[in-house]
Protein backbone atom coordinates (compact mmCIF):
# COMPACT_ATOMS: atom_id res chain seq x y z
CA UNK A 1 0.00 0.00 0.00
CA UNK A 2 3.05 2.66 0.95
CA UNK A 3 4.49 1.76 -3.03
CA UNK A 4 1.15 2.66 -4.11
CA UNK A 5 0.49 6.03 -2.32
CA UNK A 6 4.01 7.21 -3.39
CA UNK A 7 3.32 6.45 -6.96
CA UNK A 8 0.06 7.87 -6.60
CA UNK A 9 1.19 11.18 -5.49
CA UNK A 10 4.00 10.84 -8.15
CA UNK A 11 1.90 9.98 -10.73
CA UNK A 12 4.00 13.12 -12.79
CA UNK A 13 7.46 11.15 -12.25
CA UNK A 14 8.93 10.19 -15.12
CA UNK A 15 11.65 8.12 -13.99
CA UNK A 16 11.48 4.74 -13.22
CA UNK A 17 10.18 3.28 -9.65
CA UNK A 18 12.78 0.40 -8.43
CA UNK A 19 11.56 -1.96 -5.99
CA UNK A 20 11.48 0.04 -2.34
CA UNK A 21 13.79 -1.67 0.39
CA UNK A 22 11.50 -1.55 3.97
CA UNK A 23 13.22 -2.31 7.12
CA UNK A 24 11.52 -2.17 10.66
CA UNK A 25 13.80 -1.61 13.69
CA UNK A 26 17.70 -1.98 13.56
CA UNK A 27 18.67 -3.53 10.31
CA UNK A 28 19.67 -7.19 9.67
CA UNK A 29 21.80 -9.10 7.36
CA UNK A 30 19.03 -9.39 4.45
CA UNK A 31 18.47 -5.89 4.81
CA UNK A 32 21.83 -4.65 4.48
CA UNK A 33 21.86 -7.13 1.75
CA UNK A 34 18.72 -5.58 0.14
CA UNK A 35 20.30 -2.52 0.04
CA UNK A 36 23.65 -3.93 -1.73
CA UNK A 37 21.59 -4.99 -4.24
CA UNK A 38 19.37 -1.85 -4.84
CA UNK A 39 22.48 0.39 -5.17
CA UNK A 40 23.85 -2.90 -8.38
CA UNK A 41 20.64 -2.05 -9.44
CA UNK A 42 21.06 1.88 -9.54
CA UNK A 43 24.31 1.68 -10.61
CA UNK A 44 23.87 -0.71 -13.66
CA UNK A 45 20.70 1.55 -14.79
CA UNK A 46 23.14 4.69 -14.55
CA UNK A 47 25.44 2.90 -16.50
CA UNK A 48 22.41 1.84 -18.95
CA UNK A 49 21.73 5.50 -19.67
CA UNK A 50 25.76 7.03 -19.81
CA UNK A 51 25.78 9.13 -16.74
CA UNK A 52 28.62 6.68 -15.45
């Protein structure tokens, strides 16, 4: 529901929406790992559009 209200009230955005990383309380090992992963993600669409 959160994903949904942010794209709702972004509904202008023209960028692409990447899969949100969510972590309650102090952050554990998948979550750390989550965010590893999101930042290969940003960094590999970067690369995908020559800004790196």
């Amino acid at each position: 529901k959160l994903l949904e209200t942010i794209k709702g009230i972004l509904s202008n955005f023209k960028g692409e929406f990447l899969e949100p990383i969510l972590a309650r309380g102090y952050p554990k090992k998948a979550d750390f790992e989550n965010l590893e992963r999101l930042a290969d993600e940003v960094l590999s669409k970067h690369k995908e559009i020559g800004i790196i």
